[in-house]
C-alpha atoms as a PDB file:
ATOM      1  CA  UNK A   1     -15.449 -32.338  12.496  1.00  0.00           C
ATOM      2  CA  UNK A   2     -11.865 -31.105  12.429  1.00  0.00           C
ATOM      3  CA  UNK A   3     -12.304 -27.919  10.669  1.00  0.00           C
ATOM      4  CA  UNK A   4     -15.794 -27.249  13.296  1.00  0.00           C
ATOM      5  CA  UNK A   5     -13.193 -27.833  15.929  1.00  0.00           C
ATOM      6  CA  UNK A   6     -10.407 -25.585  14.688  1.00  0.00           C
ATOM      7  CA  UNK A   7     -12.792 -23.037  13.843  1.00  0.00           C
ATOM      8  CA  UNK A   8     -14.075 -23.042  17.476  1.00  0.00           C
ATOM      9  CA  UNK A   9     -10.771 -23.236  18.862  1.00  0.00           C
ATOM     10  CA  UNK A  10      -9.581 -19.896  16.684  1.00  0.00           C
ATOM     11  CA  UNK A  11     -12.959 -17.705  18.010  1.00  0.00           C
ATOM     12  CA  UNK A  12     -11.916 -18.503  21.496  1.00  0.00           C
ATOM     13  CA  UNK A  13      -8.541 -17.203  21.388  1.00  0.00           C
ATOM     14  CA  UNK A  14      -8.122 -14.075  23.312  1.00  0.00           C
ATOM     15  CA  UNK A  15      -7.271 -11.095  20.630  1.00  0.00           C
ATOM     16  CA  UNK A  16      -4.404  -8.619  22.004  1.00  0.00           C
ATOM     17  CA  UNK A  17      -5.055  -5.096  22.196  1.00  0.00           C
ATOM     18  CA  UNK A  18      -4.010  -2.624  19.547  1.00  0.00           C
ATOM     19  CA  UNK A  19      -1.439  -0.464  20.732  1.00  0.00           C
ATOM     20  CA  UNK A  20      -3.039   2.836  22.399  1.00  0.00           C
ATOM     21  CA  UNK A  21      -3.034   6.104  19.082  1.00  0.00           C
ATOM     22  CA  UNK A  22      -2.456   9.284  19.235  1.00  0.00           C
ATOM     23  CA  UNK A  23      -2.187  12.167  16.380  1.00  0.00           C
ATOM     24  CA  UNK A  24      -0.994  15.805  16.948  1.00  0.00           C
ATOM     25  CA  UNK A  25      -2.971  18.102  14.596  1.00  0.00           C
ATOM     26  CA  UNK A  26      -3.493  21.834  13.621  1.00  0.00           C
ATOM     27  CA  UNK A  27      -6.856  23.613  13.957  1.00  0.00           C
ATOM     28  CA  UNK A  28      -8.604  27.186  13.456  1.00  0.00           C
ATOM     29  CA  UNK A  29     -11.511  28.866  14.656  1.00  0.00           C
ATOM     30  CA  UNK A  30     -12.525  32.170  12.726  1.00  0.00           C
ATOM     31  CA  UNK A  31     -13.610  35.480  14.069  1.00  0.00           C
ATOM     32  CA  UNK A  32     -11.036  36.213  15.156  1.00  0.00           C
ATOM     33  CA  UNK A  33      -8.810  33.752  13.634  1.00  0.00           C
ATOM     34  CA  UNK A  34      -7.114  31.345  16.347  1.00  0.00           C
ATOM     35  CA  UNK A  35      -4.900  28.618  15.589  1.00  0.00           C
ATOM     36  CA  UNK A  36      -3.933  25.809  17.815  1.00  0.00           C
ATOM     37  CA  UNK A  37      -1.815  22.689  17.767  1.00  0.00           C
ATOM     38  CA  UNK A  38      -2.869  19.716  19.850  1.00  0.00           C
ATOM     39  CA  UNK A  39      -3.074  16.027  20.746  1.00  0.00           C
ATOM     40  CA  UNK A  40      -5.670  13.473  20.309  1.00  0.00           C
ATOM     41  CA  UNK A  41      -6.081   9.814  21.648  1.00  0.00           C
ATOM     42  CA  UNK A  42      -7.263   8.220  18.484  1.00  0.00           C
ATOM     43  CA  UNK A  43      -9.823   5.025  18.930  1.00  0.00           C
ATOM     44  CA  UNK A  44     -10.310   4.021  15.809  1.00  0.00           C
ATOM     45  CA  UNK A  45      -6.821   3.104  14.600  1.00  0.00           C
ATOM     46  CA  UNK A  46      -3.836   4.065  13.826  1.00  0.00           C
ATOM     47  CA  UNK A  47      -3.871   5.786  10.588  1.00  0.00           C
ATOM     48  CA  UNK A  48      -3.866   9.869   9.425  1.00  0.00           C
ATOM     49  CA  UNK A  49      -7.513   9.072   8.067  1.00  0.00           C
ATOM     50  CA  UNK A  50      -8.746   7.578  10.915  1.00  0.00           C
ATOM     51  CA  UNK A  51      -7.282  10.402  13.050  1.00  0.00           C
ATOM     52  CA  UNK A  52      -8.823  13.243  10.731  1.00  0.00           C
ATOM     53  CA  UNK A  53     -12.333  11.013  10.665  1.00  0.00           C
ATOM     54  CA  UNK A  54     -12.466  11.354  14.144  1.00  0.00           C
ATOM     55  CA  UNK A  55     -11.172  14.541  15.208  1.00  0.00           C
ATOM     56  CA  UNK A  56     -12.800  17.014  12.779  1.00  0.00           C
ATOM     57  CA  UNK A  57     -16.147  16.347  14.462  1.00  0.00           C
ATOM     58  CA  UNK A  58     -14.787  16.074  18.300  1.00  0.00           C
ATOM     59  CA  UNK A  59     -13.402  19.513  17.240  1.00  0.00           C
ATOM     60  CA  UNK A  60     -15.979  20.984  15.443  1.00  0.00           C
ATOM     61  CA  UNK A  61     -18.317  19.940  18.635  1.00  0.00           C
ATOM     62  CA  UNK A  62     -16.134  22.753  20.020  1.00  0.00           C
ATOM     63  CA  UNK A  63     -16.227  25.151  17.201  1.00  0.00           C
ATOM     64  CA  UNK A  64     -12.528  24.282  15.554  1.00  0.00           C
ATOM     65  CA  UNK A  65     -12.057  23.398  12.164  1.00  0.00           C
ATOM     66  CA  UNK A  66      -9.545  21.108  11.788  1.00  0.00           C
ATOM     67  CA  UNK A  67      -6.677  21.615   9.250  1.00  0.00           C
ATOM     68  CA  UNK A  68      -4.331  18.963   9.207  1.00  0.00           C
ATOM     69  CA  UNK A  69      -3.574  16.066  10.875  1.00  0.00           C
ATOM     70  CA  UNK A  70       0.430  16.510  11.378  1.00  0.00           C
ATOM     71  CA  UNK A  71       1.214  12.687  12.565  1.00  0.00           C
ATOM     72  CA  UNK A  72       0.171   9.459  14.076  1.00  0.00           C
ATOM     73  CA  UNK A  73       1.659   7.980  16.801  1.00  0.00           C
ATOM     74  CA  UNK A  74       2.065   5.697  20.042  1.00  0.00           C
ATOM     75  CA  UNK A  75       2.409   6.381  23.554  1.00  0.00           C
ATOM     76  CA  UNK A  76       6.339   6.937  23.093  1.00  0.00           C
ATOM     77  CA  UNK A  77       5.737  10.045  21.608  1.00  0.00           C
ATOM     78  CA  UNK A  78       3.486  12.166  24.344  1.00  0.00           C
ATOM     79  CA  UNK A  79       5.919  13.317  26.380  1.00  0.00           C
ATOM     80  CA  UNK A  80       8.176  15.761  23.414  1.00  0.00           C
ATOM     81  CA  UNK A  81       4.517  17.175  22.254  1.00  0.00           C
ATOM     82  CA  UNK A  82       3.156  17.688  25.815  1.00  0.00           C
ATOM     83  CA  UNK A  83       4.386  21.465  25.800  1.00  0.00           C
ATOM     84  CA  UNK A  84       3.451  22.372  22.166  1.00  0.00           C
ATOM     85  CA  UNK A  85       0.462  21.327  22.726  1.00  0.00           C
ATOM     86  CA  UNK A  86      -0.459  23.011  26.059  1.00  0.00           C
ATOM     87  CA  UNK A  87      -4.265  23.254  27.161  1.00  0.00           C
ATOM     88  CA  UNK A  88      -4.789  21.293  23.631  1.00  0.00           C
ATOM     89  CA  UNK A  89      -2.792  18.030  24.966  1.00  0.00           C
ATOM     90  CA  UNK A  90      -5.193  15.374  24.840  1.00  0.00           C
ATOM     91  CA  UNK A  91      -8.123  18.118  25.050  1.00  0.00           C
ATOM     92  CA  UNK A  92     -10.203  16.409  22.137  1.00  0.00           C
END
């Protein structure tokens, strides 16, 4: 009866939010080549294969090919890749 108890007690404990993800990543569309670096709110978690898992198709929807996710990251670091980034900040 303990362990039912403890078990119950355990499901109803609130879970804390993941931290908020971002990733800054490279991309291409061809004829005529373009490049462009951006950043991404990631949903999935915080990890490079997560990031490139969910941007190459949010991308592609747009017709960019994504090369390379460049980093992970949390909210601290928006603000020094807001002007690299330009239109691409948090575009996809």
């Amino acid at each position: 009866m303990k362990h039912i108890l403890l078990s119950v007690a355990l499901c109803t404990v609130p879970t804390f939010a993941q931290a908020t993800c971002y990733a800054d990543y490279k991309a291409k569309q061809d004829a005529p080549l373009r490049l462009h670096y951006g950043v991404a709110r990631i949903d999935g978690g915080c990890s490079m294969s997560v990031a490139a898992n969910e941007l190459a198709p949010r991308l592609a929807q747009h017709g960019w090919t994504l090369l390379t996710v460049v980093s992970v990251f949390d909210a601290s670091g928006l603000d020094e890749r807001k002007a690299s980034a330009g239109a691409h900040y948090l575009a996809y």
